[in-house]
Protein backbone atom coordinates (compact mmCIF):
# COMPACT_ATOMS: atom_id res chain seq x y z
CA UNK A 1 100.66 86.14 87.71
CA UNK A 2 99.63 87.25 84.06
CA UNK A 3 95.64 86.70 83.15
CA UNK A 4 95.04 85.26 79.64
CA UNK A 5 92.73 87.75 77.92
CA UNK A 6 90.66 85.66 75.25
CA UNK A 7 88.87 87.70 72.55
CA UNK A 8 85.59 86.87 70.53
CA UNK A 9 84.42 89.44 68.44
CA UNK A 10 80.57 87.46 67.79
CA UNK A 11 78.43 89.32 70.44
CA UNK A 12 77.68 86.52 73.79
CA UNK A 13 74.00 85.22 73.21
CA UNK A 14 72.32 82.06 75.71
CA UNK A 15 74.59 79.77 74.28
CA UNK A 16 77.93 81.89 75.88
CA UNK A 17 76.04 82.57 78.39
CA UNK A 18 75.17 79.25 80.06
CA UNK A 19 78.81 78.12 79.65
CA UNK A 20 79.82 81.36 81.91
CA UNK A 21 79.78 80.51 85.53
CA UNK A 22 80.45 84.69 86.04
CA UNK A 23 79.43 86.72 83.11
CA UNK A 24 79.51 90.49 83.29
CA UNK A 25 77.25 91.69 80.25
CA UNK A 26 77.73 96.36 79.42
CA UNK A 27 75.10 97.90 77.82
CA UNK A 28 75.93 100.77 75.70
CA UNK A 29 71.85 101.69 76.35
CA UNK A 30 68.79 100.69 77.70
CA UNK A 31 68.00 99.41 73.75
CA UNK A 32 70.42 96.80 74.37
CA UNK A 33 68.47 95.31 77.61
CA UNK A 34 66.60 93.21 74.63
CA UNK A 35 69.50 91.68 73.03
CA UNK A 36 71.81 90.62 75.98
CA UNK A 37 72.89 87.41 76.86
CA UNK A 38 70.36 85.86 79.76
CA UNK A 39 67.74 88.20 78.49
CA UNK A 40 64.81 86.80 80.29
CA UNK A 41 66.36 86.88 83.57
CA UNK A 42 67.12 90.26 83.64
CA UNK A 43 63.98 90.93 82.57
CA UNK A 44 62.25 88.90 85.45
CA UNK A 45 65.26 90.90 87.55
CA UNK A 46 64.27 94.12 86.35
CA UNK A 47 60.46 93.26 87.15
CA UNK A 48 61.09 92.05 90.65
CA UNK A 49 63.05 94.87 91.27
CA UNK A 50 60.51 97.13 89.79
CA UNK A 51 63.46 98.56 87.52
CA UNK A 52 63.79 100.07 84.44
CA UNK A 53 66.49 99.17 81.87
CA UNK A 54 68.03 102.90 82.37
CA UNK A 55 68.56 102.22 85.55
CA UNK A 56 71.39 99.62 85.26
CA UNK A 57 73.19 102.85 85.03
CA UNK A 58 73.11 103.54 88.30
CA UNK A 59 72.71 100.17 90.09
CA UNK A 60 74.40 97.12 88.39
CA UNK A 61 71.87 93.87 88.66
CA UNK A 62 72.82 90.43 89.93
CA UNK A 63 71.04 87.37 89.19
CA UNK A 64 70.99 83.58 87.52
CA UNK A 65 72.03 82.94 83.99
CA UNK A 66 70.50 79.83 81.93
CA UNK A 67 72.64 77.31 83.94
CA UNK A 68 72.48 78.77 87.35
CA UNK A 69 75.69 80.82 86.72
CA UNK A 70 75.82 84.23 88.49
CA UNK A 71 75.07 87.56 85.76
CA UNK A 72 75.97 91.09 86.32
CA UNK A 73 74.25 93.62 83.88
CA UNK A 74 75.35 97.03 83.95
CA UNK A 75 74.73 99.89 81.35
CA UNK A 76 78.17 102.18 80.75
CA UNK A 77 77.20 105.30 78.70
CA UNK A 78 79.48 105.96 76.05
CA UNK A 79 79.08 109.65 77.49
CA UNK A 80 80.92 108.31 80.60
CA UNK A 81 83.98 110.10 81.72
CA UNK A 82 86.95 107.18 82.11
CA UNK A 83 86.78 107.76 85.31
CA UNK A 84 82.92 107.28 85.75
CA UNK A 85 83.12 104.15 83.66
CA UNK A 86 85.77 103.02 85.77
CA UNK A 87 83.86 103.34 89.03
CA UNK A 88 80.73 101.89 87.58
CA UNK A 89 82.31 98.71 85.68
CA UNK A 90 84.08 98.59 89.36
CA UNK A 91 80.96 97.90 91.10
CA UNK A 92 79.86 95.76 88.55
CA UNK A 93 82.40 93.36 89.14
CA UNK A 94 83.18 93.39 92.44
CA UNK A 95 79.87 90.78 93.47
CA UNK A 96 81.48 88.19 90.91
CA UNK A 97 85.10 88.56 91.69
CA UNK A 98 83.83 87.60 95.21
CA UNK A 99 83.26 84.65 94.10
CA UNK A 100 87.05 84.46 93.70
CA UNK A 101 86.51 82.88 89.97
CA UNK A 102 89.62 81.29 88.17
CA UNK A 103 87.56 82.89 85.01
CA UNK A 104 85.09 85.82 83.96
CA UNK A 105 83.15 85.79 80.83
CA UNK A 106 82.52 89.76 79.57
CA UNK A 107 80.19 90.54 76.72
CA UNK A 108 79.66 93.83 75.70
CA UNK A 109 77.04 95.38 73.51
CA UNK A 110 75.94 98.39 71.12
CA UNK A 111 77.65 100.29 68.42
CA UNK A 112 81.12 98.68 67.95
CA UNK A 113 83.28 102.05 69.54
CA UNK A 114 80.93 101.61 72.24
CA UNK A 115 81.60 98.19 73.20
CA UNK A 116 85.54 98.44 72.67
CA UNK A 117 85.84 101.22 75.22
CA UNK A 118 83.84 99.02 77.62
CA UNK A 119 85.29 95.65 76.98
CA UNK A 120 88.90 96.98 77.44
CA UNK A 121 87.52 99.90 80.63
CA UNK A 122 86.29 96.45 82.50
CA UNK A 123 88.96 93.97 81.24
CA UNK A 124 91.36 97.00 82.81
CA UNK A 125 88.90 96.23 86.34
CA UNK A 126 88.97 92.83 86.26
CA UNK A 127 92.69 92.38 86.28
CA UNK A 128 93.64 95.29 88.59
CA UNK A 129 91.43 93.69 91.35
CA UNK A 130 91.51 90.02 89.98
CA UNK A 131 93.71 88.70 92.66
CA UNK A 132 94.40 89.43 96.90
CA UNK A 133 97.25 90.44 97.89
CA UNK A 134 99.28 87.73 100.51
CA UNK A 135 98.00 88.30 104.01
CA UNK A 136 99.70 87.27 107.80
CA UNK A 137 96.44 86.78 109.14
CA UNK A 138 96.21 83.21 110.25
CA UNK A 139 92.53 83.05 109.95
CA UNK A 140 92.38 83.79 106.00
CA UNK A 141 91.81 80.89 103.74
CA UNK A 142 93.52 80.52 100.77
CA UNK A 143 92.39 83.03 97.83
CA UNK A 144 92.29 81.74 94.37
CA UNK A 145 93.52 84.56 91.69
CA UNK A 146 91.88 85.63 88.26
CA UNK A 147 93.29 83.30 85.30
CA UNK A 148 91.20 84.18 82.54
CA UNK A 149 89.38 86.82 81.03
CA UNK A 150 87.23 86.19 77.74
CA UNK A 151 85.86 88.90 75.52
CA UNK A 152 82.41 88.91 73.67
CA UNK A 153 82.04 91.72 71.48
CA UNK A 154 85.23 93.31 70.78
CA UNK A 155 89.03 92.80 69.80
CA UNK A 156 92.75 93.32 70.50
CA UNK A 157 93.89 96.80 70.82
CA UNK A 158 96.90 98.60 71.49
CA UNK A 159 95.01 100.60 74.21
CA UNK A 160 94.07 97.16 76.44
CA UNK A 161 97.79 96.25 75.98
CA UNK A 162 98.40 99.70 77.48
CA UNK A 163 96.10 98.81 80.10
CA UNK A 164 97.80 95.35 81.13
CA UNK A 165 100.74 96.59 81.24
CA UNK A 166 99.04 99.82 83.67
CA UNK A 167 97.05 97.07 86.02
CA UNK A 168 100.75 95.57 86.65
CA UNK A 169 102.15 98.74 87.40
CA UNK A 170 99.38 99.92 89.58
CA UNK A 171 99.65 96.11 91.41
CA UNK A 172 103.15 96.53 92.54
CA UNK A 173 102.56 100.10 93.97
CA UNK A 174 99.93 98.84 96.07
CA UNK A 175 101.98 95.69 96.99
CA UNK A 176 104.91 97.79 98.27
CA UNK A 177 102.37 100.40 99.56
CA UNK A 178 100.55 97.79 101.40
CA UNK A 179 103.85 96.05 103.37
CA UNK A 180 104.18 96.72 107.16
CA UNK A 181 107.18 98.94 108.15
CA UNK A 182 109.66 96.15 109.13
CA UNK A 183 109.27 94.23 105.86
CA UNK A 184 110.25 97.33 103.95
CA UNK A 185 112.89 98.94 105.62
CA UNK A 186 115.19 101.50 103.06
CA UNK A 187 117.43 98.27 103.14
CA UNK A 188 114.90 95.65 102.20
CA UNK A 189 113.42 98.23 100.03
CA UNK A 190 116.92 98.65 98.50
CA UNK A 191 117.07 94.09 97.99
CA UNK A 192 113.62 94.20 96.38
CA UNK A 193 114.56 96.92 93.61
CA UNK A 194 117.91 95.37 92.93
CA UNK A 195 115.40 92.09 91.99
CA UNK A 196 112.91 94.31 90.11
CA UNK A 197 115.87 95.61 87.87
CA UNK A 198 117.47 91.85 87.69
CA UNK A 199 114.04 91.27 85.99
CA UNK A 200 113.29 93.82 83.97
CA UNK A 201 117.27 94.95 82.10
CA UNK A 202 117.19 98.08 84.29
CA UNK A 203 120.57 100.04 84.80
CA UNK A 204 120.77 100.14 88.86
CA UNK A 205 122.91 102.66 90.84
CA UNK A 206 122.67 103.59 94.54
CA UNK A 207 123.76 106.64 95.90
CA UNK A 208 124.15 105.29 99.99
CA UNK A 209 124.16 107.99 102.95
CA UNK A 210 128.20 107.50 102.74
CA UNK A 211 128.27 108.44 99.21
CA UNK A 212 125.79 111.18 99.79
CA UNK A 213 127.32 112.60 102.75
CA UNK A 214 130.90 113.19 100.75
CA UNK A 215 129.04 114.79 98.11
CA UNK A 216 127.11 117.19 100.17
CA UNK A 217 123.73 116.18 100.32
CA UNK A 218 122.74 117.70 103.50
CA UNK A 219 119.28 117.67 103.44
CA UNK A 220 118.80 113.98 102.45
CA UNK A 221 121.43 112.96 105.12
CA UNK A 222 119.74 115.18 107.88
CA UNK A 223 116.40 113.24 107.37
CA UNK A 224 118.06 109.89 107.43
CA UNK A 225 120.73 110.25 110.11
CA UNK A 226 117.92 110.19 113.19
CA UNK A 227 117.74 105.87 111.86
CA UNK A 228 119.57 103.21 113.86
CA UNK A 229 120.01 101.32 110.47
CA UNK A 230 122.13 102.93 108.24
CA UNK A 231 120.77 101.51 104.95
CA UNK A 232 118.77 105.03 103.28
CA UNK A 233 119.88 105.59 99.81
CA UNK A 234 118.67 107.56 96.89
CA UNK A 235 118.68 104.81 93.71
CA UNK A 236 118.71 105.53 90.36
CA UNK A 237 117.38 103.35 87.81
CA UNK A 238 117.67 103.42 84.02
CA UNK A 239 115.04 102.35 81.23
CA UNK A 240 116.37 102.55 77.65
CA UNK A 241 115.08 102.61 74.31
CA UNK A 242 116.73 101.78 70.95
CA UNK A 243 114.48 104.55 69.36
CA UNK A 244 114.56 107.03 72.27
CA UNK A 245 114.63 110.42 71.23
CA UNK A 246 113.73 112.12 74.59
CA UNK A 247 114.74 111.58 78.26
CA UNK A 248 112.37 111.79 81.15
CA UNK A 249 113.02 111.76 85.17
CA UNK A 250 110.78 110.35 87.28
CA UNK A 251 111.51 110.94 91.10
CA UNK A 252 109.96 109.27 94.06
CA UNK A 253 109.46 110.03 97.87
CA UNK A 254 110.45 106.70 99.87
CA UNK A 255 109.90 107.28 103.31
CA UNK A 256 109.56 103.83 104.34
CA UNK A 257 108.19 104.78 107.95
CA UNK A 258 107.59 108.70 109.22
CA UNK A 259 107.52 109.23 112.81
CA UNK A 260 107.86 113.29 112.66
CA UNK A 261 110.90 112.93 114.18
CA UNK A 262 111.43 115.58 117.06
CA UNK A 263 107.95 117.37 116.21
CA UNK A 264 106.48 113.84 116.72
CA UNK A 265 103.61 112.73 115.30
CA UNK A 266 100.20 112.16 117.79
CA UNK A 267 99.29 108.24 117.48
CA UNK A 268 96.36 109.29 115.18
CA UNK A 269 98.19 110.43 112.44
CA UNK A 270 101.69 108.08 112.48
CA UNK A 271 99.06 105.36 111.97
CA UNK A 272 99.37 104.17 108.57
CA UNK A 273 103.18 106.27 107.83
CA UNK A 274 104.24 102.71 106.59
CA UNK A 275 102.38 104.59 103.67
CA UNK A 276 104.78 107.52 102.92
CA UNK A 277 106.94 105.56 100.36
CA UNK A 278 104.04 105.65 98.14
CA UNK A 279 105.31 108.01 95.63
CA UNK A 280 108.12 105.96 94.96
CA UNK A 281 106.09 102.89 95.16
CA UNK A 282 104.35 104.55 92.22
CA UNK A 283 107.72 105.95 89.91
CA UNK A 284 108.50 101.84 90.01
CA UNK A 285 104.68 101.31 88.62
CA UNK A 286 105.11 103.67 86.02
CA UNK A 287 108.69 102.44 85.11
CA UNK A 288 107.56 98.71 85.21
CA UNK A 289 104.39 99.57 83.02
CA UNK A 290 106.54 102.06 80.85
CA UNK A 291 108.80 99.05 80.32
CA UNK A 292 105.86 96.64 79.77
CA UNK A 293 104.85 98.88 76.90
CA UNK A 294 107.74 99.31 75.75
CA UNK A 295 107.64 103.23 75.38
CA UNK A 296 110.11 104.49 73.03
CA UNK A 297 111.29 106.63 75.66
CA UNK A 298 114.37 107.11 78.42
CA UNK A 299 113.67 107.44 81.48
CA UNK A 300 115.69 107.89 84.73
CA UNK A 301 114.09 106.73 87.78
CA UNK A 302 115.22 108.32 91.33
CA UNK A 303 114.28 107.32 94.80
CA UNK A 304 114.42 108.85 97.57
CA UNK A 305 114.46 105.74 100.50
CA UNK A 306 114.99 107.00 104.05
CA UNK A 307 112.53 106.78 107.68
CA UNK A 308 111.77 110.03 109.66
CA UNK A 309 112.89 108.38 112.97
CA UNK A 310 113.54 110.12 116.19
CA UNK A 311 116.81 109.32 117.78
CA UNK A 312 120.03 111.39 119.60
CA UNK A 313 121.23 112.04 116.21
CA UNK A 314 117.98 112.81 114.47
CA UNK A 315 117.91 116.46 112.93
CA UNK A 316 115.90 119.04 114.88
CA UNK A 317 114.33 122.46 114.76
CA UNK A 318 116.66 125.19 113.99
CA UNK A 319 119.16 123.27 112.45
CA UNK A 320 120.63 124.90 109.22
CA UNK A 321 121.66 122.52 106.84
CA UNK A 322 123.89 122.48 103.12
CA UNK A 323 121.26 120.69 100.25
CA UNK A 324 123.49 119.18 97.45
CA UNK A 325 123.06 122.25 95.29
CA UNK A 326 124.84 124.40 97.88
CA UNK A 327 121.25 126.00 98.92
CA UNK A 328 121.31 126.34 102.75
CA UNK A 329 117.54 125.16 104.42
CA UNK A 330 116.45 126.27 108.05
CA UNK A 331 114.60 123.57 109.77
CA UNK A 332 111.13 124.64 110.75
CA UNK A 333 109.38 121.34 111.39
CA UNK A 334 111.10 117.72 111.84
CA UNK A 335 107.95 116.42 109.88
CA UNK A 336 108.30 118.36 106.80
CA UNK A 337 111.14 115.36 106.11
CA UNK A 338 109.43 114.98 102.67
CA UNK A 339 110.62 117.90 101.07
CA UNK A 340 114.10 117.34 102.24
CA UNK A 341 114.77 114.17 100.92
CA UNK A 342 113.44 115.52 97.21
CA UNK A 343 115.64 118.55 97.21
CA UNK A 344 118.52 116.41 96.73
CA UNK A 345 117.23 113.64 94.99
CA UNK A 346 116.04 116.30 92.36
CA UNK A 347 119.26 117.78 92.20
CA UNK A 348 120.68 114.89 91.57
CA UNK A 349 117.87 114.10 88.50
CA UNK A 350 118.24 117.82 87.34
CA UNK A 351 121.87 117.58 86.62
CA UNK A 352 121.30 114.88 83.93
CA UNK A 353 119.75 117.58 82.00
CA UNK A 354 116.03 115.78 81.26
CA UNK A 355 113.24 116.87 78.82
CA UNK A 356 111.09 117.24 81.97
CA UNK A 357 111.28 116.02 85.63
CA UNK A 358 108.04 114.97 87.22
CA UNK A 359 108.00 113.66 91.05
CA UNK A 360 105.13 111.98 93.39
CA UNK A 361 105.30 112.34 96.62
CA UNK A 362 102.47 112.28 99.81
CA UNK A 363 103.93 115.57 100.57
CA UNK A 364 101.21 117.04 102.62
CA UNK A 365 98.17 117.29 104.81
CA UNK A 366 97.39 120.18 103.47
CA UNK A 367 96.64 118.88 100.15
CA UNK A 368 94.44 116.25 101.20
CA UNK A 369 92.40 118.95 103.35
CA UNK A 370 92.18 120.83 99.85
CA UNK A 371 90.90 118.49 98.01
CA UNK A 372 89.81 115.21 100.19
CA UNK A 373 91.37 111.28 98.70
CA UNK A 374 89.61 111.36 95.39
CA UNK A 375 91.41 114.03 93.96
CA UNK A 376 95.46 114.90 93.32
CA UNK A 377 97.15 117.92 93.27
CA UNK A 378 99.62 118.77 90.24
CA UNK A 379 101.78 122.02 90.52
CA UNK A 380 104.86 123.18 87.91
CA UNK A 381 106.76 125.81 86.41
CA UNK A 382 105.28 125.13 83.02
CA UNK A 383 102.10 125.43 82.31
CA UNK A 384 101.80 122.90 79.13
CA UNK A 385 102.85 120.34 81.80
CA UNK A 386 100.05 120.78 84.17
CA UNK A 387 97.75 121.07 81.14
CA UNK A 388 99.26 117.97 80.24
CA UNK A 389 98.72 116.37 83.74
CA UNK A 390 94.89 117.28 84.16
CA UNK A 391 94.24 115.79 80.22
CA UNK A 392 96.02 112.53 81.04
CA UNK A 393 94.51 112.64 84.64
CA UNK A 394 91.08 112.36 82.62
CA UNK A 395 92.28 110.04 79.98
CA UNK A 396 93.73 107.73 82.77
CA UNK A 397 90.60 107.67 85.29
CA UNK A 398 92.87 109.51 87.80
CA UNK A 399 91.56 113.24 88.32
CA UNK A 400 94.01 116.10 89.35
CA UNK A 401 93.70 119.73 89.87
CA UNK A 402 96.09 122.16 88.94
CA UNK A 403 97.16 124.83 91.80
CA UNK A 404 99.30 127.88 91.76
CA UNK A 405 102.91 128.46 92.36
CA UNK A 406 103.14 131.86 91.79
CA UNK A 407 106.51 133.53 93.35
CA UNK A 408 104.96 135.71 96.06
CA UNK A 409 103.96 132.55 98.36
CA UNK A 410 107.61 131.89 98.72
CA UNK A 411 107.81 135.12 100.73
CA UNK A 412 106.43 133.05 103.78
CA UNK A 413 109.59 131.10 103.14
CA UNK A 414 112.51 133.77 104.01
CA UNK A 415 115.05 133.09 106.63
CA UNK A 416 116.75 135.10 108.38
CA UNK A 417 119.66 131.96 109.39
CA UNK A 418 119.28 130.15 105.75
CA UNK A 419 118.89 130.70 102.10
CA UNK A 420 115.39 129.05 102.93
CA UNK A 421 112.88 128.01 105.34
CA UNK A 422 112.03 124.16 104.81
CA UNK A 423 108.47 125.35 105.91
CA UNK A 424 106.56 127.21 107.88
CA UNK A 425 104.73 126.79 111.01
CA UNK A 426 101.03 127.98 110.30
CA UNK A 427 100.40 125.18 107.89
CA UNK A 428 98.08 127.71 105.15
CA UNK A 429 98.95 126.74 101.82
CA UNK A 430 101.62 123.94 102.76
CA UNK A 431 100.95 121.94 99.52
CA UNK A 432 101.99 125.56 97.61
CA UNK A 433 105.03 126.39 99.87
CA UNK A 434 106.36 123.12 99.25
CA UNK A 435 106.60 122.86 95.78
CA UNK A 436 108.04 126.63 95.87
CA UNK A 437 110.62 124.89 98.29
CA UNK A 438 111.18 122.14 95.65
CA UNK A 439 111.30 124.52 92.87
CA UNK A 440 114.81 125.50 94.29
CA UNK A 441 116.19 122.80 93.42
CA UNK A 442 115.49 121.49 89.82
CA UNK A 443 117.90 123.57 87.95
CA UNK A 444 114.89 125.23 85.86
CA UNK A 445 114.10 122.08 84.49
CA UNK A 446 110.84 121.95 83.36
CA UNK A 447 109.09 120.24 85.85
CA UNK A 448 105.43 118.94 87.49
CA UNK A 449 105.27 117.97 91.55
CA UNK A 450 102.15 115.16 91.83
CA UNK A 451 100.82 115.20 95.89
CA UNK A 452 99.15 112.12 96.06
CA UNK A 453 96.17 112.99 97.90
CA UNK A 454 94.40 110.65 96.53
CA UNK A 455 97.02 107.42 97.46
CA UNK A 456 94.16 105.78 99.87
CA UNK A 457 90.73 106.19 99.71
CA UNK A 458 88.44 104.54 101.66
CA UNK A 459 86.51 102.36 99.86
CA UNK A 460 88.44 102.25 97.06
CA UNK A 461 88.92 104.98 93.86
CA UNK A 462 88.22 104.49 90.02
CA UNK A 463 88.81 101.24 89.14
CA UNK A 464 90.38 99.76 92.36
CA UNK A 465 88.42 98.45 94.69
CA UNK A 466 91.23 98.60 97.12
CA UNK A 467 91.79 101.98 100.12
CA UNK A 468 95.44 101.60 98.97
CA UNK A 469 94.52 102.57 95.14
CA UNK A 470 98.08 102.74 93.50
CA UNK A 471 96.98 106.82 91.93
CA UNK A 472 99.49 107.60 89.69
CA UNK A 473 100.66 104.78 87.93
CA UNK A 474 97.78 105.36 85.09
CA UNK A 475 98.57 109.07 85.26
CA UNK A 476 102.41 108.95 84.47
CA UNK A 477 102.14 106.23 82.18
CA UNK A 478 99.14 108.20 79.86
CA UNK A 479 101.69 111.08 80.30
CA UNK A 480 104.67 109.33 79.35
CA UNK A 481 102.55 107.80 76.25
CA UNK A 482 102.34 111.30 74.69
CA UNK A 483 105.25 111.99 74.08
């Protein structure tokens, strides 16, 4: 459902204010404290709480507006990474969208730069975690979504266009992300796209294990052939611009369930593999928002849909299989299934000759252990893309570091039966081994590999409020936007 965004460029005062039955009002400083809208009662607030105005920049206040309508007052620093102002406006916002309010009322305050980067940072919040998304549990009572958002202080921009667009991107990655196993098998996962590019004029072509098999893609099939159902595919998907002068891949890992196969997974950590298709949860994000936006831009979208089941026919240690490229791969690990299914899929993305290729994948433990769930790794082969990366990564609120690939790690990754080991077994440096493994098979594109790390966080991350935070979307999309 679309929220109508309302602008009013006169600053709120009392008379706004006692209309608003949930009013956020952003300070761009602790000057501002005098001018706000409900003024006296966050003065009383601040004198209760035995607070200073300054302080609203750590802890966001609650209390009564002129009516009895509920008032958040917050103060967002223009010196505020996007990221910070993210979290902050966040936790602003999350006591009146409690409320489950059909409308929010947001005035923001100081010099006029100020208050745009606010208004459209929070309008951004508001609409990301404006709605719930549809739960089985019996016991839940009907949730009433976000309709309308109006603006005091500041007007229409490109950017907060940008930023719709993102917030629906970022929604369905988290709605896929979010669905239990058996509602989004690789077939079902397969219906839903086919819908998605019904919708939106995208060019839809799917590569099925038959097809994939009489081409030779060995890895991808040796992942998928331990399922009962025979329905894993790699699907391509097509966004095109009149005024496209550039074409960009974007490949995702769609493991719709991972059990570790053979090397099977202790209960602990196949909790929550429902998860794994994450990365190509987010490539349709950053499609539907590039499409939203209407980038000038073409982009080719692959996905990589398969489960890591464990079955008589499921692919084991020691196996030596043909990738699509003619590489040969050892199997080390049944649960390094990840990797597999991307070698082919980025062959297949490689050979349409792209400007760049960028994937996103929940590749490995390893990477979360480096850098916990707020963080995301990016690795490539050129270094003005993972320059790239960590600027957008900063523009978008979603923070990544850059790690090394450098040529001598792949020495852990000779075989003595195979061209290449899929892995290894000691597990030091995984997240670095596998995008050496990876690197095999782009062709020399220039590419960037995105480990989402950072895919849940307890809690929530940046601007969602959500564990299940949809990283990525607002990373791609500020990527794709500078070009």
């Amino acid at each position: 459902m679309t929220v109508k965004v309302v602008f009013k460029q006169s600053l709120a005062g009392d008379k706004e204010a006692a209309k608003a039955s949930h009013l956020l009002c952003v300070l761009s400083g602790a000057e501002d404290a005098a001018g706000v809208a409900a003024a006296p009662a966050l003065q009383a607030a601040l004198a209760r709480r035995r607070m200073e105005a300054a302080d609203l920049a750590k802890t966001p206040l609650l209390g009564s507006g002129a009516s009895g309508g509920l008032v958040c007052w917050v103060l967002a620093a223009p010196s505020l990474s996007e990221f910070e102002r993210q979290t902050l406006l966040r936790k602003a916002l999350q006591a009146l969208l409690d409320e489950q309010p059909k409308e929010i009322h947001i005035a923001v305050y100081g010099a006029e730069a100020a208050r745009q980067a606010a208004a459209e940072t929070a309008a951004y919040v508001a609409e990301i975690n404006g709605r719930a998304f549809p739960s089985r549990k019996r016991k839940d009572k009907a949730t009433v979504d976000l309709q309308k958002i109006t603006l005091f202080g500041c007007a229409a921009s490109p950017r907060l266009a940008s930023l719709r667009a993102q917030a629906e991107g970022n929604w369905l990655a988290r709605e896929l992300t979010l669905l239990p196993a058996n509602d989004l098998t690789p077939k079902l996962y397969r219906d839903r796209i086919r819908e998605l590019a019904a919708e939106h004029d995208w060019l839809v072509e799917e590569y099925d294990l038959k097809r994939l098999r009489k081409m030779g893609a060995g890895a991808f099939a040796a992942v998928a052939q331990g399922s009962a159902e025979d329905g894993a595919a790699i699907v391509h998907l097509s966004y095109r611009h009149r005024a496209a002068k550039k074409t960009v891949a974007l490949v995702g890992k769609g493991i719709c369930f991972d059990t570790g196969g053979h090397n099977l997974k202790p209960a602990r950590y196949m909790h929550g593999m429902h998860e794994d298709m994450n990365g190509s949860a987010v490539v349709l994000g950053i499609l539907l928002a590039a499409s939203r936006s209407k980038l000038p831009l073409n982009l080719d979208v692959w996905l990589a849909l398969a489960q890591n089941h464990i079955g008589p026919h499921a692919y084991k240690q020691g196996d030596v299989v043909q990738s699509l490229n003619g590489t040969t791969i050892e199997i080390i690990h049944t649960d390094a299934e990840g990797r597999m299914v991307l070698a082919d899929t980025l062959t297949l993305a490689a050979k349409a000759k792209p400007e760049f290729i960028i994937d996103f994948a929940t590749l490995t433990g390893s990477m979360i252990g480096a850098l916990g769930n707020r963080y995301s790794g990016v690795l490539g082969n050129q270094e003005y893309l993972l320059a790239r990366a960590v600027a957008a990564g900063k523009a978008a609120g979603e923070r990544v570091c850059a790690f090394p690939l450098d040529a001598d790690y792949e020495e852990a990754l000779d075989s003595a039966a195979a061209d290449i080991k899929q892995c290894t077994l000691d597990g030091e440096a995984d997240h670095i081994l596998a995008a050496r493994f990876l690197m095999r098979f782009i062709d020399k594109r220039d590419w960037l590999h995105v480990d989402l790390a950072a895919s849940n966080c307890k809690g929530g991350l940046g601007a969602v409020a959500g564990d299940v935070t949809g990283f990525g979307v607002g990373l791609g999309l500020e990527m794709l936007k500078g070009l």
